[in-house]
C-alpha atoms as a PDB file:
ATOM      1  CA  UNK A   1     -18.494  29.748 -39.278  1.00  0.00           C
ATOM      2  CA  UNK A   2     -16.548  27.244 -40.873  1.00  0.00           C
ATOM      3  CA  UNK A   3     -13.847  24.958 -38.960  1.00  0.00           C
ATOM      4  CA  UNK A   4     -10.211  25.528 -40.213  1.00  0.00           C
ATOM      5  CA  UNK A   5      -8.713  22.255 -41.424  1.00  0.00           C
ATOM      6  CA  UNK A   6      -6.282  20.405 -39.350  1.00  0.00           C
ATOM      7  CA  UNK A   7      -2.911  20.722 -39.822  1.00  0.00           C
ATOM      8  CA  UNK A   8      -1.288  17.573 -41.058  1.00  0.00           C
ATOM      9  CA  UNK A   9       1.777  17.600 -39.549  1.00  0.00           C
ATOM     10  CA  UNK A  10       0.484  18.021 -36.149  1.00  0.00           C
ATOM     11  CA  UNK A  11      -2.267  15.463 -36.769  1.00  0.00           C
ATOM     12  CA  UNK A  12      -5.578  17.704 -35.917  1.00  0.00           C
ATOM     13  CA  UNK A  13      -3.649  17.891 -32.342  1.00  0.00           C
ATOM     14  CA  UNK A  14      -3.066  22.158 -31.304  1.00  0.00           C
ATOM     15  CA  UNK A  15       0.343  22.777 -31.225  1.00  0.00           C
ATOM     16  CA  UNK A  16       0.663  22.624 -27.568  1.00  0.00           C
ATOM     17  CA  UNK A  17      -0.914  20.128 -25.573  1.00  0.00           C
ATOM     18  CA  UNK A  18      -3.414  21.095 -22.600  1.00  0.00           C
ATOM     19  CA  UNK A  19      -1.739  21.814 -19.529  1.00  0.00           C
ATOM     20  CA  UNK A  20       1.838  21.941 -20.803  1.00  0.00           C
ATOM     21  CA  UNK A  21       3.865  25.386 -21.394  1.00  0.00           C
ATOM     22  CA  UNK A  22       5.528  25.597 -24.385  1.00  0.00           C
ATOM     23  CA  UNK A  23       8.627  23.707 -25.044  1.00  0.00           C
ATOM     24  CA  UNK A  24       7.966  21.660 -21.306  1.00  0.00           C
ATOM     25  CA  UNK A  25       8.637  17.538 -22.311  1.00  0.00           C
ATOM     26  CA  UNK A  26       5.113  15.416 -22.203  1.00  0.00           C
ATOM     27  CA  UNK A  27       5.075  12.573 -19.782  1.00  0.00           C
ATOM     28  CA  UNK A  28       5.326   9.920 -22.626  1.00  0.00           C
ATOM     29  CA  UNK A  29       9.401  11.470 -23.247  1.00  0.00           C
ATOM     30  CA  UNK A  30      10.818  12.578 -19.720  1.00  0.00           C
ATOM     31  CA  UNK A  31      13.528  13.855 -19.695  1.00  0.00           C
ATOM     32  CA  UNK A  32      16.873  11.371 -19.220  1.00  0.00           C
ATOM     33  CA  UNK A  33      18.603  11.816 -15.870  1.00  0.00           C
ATOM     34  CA  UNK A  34      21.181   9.380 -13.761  1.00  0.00           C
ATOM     35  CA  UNK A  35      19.727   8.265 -10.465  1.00  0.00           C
ATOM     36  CA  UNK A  36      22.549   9.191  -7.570  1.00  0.00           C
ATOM     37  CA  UNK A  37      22.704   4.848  -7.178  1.00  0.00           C
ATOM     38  CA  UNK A  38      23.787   5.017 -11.038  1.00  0.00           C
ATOM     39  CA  UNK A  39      26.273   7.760 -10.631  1.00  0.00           C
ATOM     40  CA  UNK A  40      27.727   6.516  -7.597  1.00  0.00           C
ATOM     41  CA  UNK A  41      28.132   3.010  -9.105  1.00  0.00           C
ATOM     42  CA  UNK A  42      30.426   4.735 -11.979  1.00  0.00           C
ATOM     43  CA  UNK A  43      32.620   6.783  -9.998  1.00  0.00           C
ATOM     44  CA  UNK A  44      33.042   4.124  -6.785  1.00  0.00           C
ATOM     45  CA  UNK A  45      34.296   1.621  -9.482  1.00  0.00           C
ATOM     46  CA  UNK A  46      36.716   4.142 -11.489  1.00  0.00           C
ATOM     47  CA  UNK A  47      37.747   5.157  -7.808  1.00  0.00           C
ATOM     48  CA  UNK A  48      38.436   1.460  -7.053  1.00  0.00           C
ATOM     49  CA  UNK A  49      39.831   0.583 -10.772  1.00  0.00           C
ATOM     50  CA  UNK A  50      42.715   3.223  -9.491  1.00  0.00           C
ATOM     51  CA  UNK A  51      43.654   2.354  -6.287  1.00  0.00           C
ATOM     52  CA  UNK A  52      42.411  -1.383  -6.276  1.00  0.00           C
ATOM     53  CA  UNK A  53      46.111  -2.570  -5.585  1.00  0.00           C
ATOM     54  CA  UNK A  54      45.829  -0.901  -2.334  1.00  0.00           C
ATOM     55  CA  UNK A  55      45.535  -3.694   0.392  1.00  0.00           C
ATOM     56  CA  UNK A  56      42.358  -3.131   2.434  1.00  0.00           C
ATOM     57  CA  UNK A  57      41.634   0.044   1.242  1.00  0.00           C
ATOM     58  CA  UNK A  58      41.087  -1.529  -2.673  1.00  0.00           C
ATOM     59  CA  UNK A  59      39.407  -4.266  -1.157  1.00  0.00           C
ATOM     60  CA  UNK A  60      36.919  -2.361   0.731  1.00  0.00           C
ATOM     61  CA  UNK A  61      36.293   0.356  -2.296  1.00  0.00           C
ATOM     62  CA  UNK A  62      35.910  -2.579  -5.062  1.00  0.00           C
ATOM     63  CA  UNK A  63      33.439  -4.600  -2.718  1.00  0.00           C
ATOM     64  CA  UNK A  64      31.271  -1.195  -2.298  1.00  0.00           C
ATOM     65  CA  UNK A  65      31.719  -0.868  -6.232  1.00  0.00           C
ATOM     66  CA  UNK A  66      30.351  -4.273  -6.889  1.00  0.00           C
ATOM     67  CA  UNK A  67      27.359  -3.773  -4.679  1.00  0.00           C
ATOM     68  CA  UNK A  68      26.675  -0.280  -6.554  1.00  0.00           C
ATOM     69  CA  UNK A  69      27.277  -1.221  -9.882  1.00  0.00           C
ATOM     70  CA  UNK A  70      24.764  -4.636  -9.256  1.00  0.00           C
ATOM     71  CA  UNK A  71      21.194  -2.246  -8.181  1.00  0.00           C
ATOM     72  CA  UNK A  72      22.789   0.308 -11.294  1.00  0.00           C
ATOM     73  CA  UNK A  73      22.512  -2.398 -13.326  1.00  0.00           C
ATOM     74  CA  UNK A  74      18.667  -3.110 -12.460  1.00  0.00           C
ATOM     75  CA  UNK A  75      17.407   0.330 -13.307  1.00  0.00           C
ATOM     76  CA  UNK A  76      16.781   1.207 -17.151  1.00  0.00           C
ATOM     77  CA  UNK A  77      18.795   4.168 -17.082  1.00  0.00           C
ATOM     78  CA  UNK A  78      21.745   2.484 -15.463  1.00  0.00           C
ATOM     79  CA  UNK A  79      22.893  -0.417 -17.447  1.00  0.00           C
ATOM     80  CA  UNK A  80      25.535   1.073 -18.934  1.00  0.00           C
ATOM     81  CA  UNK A  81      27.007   3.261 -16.269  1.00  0.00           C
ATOM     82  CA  UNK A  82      26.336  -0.039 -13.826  1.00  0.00           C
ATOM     83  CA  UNK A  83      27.754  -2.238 -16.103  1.00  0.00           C
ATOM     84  CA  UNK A  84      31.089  -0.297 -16.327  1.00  0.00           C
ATOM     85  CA  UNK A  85      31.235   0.181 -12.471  1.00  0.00           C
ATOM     86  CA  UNK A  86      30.932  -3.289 -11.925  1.00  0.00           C
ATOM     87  CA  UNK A  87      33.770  -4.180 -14.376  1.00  0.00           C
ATOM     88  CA  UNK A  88      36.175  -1.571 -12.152  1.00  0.00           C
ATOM     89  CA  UNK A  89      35.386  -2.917  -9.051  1.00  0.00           C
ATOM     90  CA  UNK A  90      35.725  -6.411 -10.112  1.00  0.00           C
ATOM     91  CA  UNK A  91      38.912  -6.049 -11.681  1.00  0.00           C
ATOM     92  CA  UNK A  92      39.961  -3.751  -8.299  1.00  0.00           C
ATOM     93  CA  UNK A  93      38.875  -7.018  -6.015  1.00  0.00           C
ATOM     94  CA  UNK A  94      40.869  -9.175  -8.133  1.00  0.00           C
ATOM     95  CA  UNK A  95      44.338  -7.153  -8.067  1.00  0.00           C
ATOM     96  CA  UNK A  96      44.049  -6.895  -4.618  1.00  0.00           C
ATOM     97  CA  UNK A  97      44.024 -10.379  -3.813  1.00  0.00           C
ATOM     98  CA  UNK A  98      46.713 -11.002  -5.974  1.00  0.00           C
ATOM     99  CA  UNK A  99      48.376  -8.333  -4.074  1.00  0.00           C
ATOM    100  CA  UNK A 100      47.623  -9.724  -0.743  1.00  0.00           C
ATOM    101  CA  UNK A 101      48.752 -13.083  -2.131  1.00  0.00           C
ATOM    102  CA  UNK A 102      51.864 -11.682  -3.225  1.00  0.00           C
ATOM    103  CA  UNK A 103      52.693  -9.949   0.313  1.00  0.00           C
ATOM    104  CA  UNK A 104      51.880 -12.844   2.190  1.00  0.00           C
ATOM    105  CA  UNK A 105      54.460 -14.692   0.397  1.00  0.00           C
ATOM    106  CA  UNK A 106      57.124 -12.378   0.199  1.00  0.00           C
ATOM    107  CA  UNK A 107      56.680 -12.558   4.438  1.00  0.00           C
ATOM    108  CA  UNK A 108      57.041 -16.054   4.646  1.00  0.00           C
ATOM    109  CA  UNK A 109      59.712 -16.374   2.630  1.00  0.00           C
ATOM    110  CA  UNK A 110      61.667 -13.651   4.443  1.00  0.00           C
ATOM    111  CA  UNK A 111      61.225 -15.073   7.415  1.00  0.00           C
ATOM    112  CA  UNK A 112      57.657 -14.657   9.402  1.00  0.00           C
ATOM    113  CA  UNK A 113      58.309 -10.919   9.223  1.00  0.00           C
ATOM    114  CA  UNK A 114      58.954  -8.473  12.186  1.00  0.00           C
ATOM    115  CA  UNK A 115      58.473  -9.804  15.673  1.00  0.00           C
ATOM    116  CA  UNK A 116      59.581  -8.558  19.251  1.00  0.00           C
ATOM    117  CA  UNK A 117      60.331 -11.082  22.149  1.00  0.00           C
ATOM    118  CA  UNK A 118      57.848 -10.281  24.951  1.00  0.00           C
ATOM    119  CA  UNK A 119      60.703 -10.891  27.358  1.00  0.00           C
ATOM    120  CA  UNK A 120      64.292 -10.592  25.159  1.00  0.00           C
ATOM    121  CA  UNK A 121      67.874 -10.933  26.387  1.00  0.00           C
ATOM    122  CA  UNK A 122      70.654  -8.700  24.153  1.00  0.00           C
ATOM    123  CA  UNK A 123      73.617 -10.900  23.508  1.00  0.00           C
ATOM    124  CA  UNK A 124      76.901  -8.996  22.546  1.00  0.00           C
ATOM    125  CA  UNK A 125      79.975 -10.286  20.966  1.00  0.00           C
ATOM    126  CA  UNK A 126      82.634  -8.540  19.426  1.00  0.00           C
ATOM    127  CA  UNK A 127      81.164  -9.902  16.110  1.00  0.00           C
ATOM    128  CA  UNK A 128      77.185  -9.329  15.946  1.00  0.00           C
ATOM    129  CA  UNK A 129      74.542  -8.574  18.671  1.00  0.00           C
ATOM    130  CA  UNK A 130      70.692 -10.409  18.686  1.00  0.00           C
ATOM    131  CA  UNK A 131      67.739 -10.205  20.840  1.00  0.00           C
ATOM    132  CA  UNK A 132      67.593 -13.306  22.196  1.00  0.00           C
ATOM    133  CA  UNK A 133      64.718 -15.270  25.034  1.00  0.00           C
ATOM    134  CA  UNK A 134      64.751 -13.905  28.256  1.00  0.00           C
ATOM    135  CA  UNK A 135      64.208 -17.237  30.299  1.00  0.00           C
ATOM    136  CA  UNK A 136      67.120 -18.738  28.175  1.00  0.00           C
ATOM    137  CA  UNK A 137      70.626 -19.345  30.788  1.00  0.00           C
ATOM    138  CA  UNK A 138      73.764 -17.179  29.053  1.00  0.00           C
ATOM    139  CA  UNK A 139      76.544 -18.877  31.645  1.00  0.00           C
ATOM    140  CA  UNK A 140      79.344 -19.026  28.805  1.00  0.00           C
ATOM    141  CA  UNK A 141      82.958 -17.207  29.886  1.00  0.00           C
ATOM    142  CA  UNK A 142      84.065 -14.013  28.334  1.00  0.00           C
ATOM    143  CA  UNK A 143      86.160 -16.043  26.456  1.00  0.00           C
ATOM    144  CA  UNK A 144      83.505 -17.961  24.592  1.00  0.00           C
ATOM    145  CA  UNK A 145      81.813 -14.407  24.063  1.00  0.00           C
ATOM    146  CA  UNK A 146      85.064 -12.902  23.037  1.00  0.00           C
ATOM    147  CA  UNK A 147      85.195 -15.657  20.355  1.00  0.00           C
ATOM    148  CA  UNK A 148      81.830 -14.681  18.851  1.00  0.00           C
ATOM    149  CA  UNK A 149      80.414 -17.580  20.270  1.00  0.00           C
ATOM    150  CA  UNK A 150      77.081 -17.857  21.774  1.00  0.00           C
ATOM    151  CA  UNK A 151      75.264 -20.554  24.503  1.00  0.00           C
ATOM    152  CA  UNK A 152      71.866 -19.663  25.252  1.00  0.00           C
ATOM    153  CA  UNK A 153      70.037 -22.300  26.751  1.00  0.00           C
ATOM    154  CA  UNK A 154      66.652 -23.647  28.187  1.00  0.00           C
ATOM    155  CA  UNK A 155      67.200 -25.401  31.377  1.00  0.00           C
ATOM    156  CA  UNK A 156      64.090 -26.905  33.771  1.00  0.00           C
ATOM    157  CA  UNK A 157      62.035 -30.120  34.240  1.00  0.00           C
ATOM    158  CA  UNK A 158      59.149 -31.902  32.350  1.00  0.00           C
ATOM    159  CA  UNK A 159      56.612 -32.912  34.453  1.00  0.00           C
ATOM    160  CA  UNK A 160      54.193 -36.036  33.284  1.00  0.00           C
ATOM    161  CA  UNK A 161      51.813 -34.387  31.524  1.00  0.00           C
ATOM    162  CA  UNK A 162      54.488 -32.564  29.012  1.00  0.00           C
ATOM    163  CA  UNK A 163      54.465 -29.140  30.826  1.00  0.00           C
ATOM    164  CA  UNK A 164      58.017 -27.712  31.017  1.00  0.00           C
ATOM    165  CA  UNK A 165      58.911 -26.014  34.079  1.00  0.00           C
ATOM    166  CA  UNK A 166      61.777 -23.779  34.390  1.00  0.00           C
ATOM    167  CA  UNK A 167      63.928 -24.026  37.229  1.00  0.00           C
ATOM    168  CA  UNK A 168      67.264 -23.375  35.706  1.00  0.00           C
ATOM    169  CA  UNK A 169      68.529 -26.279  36.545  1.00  0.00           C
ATOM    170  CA  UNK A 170      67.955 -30.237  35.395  1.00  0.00           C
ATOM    171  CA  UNK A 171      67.958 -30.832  31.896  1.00  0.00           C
ATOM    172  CA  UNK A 172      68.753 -28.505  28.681  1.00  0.00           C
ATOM    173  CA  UNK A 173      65.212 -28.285  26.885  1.00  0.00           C
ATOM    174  CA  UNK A 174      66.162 -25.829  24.243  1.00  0.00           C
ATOM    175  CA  UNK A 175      68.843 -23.949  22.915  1.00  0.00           C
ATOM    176  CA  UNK A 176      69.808 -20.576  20.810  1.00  0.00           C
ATOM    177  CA  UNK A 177      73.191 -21.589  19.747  1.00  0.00           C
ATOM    178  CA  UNK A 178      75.968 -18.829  17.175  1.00  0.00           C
ATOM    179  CA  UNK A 179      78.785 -21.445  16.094  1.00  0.00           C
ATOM    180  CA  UNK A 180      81.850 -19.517  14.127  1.00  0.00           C
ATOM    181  CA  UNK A 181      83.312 -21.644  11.403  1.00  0.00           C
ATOM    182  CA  UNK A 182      87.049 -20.803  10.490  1.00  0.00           C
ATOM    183  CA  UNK A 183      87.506 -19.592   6.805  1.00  0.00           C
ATOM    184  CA  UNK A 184      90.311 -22.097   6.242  1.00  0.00           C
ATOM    185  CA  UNK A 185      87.036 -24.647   6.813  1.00  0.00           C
ATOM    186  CA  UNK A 186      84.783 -23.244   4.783  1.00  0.00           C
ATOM    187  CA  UNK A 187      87.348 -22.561   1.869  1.00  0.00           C
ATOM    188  CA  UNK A 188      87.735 -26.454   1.984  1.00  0.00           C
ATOM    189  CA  UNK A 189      84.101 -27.265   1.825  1.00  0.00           C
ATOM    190  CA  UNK A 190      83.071 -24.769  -0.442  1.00  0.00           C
ATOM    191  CA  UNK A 191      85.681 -23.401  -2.547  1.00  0.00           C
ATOM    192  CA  UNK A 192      83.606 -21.575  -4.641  1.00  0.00           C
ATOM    193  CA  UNK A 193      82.552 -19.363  -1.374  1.00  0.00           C
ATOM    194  CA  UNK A 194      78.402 -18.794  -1.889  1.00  0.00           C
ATOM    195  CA  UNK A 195      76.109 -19.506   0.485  1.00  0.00           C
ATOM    196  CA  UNK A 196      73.934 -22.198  -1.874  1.00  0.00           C
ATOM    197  CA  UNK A 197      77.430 -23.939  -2.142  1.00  0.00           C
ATOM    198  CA  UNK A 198      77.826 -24.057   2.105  1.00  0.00           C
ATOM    199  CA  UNK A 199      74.301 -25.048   2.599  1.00  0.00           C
ATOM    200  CA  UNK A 200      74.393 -27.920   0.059  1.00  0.00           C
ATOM    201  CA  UNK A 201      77.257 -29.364   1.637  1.00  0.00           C
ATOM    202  CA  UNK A 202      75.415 -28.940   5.272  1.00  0.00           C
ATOM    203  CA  UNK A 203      73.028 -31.000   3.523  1.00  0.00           C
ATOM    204  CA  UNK A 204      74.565 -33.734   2.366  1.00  0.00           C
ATOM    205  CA  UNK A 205      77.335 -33.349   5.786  1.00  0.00           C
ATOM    206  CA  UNK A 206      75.530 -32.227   8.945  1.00  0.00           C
ATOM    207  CA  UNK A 207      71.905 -31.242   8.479  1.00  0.00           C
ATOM    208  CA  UNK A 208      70.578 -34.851   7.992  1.00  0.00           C
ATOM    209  CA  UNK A 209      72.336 -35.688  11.384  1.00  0.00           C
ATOM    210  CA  UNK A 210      69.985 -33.071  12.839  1.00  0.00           C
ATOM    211  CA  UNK A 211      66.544 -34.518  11.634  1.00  0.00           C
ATOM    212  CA  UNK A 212      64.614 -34.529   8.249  1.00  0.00           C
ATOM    213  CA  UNK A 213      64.815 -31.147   6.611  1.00  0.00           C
ATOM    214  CA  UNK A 214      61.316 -29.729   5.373  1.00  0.00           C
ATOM    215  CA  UNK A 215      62.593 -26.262   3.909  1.00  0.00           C
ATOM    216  CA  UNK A 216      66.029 -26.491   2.799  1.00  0.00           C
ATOM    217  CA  UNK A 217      67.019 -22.737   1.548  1.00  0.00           C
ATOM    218  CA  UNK A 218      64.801 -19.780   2.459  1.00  0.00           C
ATOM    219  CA  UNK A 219      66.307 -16.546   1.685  1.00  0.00           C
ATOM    220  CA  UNK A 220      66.600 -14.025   4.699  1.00  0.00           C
ATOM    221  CA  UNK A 221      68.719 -10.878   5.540  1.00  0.00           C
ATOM    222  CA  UNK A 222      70.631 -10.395   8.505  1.00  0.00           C
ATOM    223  CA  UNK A 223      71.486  -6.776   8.717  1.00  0.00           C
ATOM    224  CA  UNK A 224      71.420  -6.346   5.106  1.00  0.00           C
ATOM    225  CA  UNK A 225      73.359  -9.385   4.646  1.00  0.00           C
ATOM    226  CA  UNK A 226      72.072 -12.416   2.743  1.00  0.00           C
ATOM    227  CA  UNK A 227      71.641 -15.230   4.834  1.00  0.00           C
ATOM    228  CA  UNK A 228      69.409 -18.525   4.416  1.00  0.00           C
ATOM    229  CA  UNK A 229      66.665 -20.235   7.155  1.00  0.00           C
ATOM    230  CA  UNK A 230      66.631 -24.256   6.548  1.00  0.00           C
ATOM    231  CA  UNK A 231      63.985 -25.529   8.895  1.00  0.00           C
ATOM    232  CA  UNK A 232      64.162 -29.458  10.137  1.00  0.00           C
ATOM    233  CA  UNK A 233      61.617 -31.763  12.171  1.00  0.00           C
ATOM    234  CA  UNK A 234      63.812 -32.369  14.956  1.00  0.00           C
ATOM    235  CA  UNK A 235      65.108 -36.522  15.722  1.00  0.00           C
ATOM    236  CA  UNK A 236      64.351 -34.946  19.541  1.00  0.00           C
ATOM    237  CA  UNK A 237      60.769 -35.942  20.052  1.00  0.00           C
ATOM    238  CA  UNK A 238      60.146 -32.991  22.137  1.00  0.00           C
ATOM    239  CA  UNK A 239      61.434 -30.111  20.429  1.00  0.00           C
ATOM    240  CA  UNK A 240      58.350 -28.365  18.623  1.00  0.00           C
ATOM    241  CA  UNK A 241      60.823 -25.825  16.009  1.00  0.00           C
ATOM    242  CA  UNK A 242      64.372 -26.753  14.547  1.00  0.00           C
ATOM    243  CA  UNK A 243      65.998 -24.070  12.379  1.00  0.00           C
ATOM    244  CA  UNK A 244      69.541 -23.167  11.365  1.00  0.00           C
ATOM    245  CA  UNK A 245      70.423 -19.915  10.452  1.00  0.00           C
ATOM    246  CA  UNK A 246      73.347 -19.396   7.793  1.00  0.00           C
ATOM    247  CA  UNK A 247      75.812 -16.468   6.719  1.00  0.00           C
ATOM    248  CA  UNK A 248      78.770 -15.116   5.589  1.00  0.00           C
ATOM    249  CA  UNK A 249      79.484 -12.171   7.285  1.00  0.00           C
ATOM    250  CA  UNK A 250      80.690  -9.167   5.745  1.00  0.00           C
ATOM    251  CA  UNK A 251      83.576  -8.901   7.448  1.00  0.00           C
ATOM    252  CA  UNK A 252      86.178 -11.104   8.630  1.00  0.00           C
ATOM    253  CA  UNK A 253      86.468 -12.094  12.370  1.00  0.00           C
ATOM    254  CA  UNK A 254      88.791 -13.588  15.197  1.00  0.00           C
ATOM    255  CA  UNK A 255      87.779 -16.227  17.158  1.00  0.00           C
ATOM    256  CA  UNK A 256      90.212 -18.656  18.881  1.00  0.00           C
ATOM    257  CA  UNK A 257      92.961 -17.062  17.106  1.00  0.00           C
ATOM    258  CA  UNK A 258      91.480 -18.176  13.739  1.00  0.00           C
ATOM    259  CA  UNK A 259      89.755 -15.825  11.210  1.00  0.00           C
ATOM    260  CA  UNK A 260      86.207 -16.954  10.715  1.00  0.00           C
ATOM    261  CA  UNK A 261      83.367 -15.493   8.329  1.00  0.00           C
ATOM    262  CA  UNK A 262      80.909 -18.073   8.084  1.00  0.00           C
ATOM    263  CA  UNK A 263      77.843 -18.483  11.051  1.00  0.00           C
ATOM    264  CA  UNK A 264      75.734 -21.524  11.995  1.00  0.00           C
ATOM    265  CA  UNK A 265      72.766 -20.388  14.135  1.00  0.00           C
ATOM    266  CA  UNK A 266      70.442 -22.994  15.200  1.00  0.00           C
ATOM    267  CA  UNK A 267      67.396 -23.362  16.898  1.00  0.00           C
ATOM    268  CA  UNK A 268      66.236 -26.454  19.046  1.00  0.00           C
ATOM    269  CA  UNK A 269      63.190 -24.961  20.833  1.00  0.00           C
ATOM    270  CA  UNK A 270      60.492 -27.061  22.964  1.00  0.00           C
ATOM    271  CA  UNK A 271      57.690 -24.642  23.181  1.00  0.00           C
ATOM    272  CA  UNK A 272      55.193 -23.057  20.601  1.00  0.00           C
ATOM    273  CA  UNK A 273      57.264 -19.771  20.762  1.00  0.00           C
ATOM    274  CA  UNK A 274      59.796 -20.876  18.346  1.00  0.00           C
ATOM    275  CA  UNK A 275      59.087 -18.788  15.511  1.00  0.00           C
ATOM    276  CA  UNK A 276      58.932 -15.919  17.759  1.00  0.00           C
ATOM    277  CA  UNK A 277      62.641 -16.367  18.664  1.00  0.00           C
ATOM    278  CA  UNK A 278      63.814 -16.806  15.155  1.00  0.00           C
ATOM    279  CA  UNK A 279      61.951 -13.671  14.148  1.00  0.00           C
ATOM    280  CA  UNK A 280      63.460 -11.880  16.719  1.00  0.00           C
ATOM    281  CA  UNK A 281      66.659 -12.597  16.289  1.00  0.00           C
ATOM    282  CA  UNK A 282      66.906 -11.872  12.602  1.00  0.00           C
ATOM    283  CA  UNK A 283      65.139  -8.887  12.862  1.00  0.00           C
ATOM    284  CA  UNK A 284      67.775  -7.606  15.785  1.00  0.00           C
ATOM    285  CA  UNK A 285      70.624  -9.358  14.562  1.00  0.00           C
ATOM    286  CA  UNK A 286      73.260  -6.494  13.640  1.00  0.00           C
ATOM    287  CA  UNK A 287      77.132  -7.041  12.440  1.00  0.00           C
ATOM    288  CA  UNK A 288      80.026  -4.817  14.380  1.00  0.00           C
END
């Protein structure tokens, strides 16, 4: 019986090879599939690409993307789908440190942010209330009070070693003080009426008489009003925060029989709690 000749496009070989069904891959050409590590590493980094500017949240995701997208990246069928996973989570890490950056700022410049006095005093005027320190003496008459006018102030002894105590009586250690100035003043010194215009004259008038001023105009709000922080190392050798608080109100005012509009808040406090106070009171600070 004679052989039949082989076939020459399958090589001699039988059309299917021993053990395999027909049209089931041989193990030379599996099949191509994505390992769950691969897929993962894709659709954490798109995830993170998308919400990357989310503080914490972006942060978190984009880290987790990198990590993915790196043991993608080692498997042969992964390169690609790593490669673009790791390029989403990167860029997601890097907008939201810029973002974090960018908060951080804003807070400092608008003055430390929110903070509540652990033990606060309201102080009312006919002008503007504040939350103001608790262990801080508010003896001024009605008629200070009545003038928008405000005297709160530190009184106790410091002992040898620097440690304050407060007896509420002694010496005055620190002081939260509201001065009104009378428009016809502040028309005089700055006739143009902005803010920039009354704290540069502060600065060349009364500030420097004060101490050396580190940060001459940082921009805050008091109630929705514009108002500016200049912050000083004290001439007092003691006093750990110095601060003045400016503004215009938005309305005008009475006090001593004169109209007033413009506000000199300052700050001459002896303790580490000082930017506590000045947080507090800008945050509670509210016009009548």
């Amino acid at each position: 019986m004679t052989d039949s000749p082989p076939d020459p496009q399958t090589g001699g070989l039988p059309e299917h090879a021993p053990g395999l069904a027909p049209g089931q891959a041989s193990p030379s050409n599996p099949p191509t599939r994505r390992g769950g590590i691969v897929l993962a590493a894709l659709i954490v980094g798109i995830g993170a690409f998308v919400i990357g500017w989310i503080p914490i949240l972006g942060l978190v995701l984009g880290v987790a993307g990198i990590i993915l997208g790196i043991l993608a990246m080692r498997r042969p069928d992964g390169k690609s789908f790593g490669l673009a996973g790791l390029v989403g989570s990167s860029l997601a890490v890097l907008a939201n440190v810029l973002v974090t950056i960018v908060i951080v700022v804003a807070l400092v410049n608008s003055g430390i942010g929110t903070a509540v006095l652990t033990d606060a005093q309201p102080v009312i005027t006919p002008c503007f209330s504040f939350n103001g320190p608790g262990d801080y003496l508010n003896n001024q008459s009605a008629e200070k009070t009545d003038g928008c006018i405000t005297t709160l102030e530190l009184w106790g002894e410091r002992d040898a070693d620097g440690v304050i105590h407060k007896t509420g009586v002694g010496s005055v250690l620190g002081s939260v003080l509201v001065e009104p100035v009378a428009v016809a003043s502040t028309d005089e010194w700055a006739p143009g009426g902005s803010l920039d215009d009354m704290v540069d004259f502060l600065n060349q008038s009364y500030f420097p008489q004060a101490g050396e001023v580190t940060s001459l105009k940082e921009a805050v709000t008091l109630d929705g009003v514009d108002a500016n922080l200049t912050r000083m190392i004290s001439t007092a050798e003691n006093t750990r925060t110095k601060a003045f608080l400016t503004v215009f109100a938005p309305d005008t005012y009475q006090s001593a029989g004169e109209p007033v509009r413009f506000f000199v808040i300052s700050f001459v406090i002896p303790e580490d709690n000082g930017e506590e106070i000045i947080a507090a009171a800008i945050d509670s600070w509210r016009w009548k």
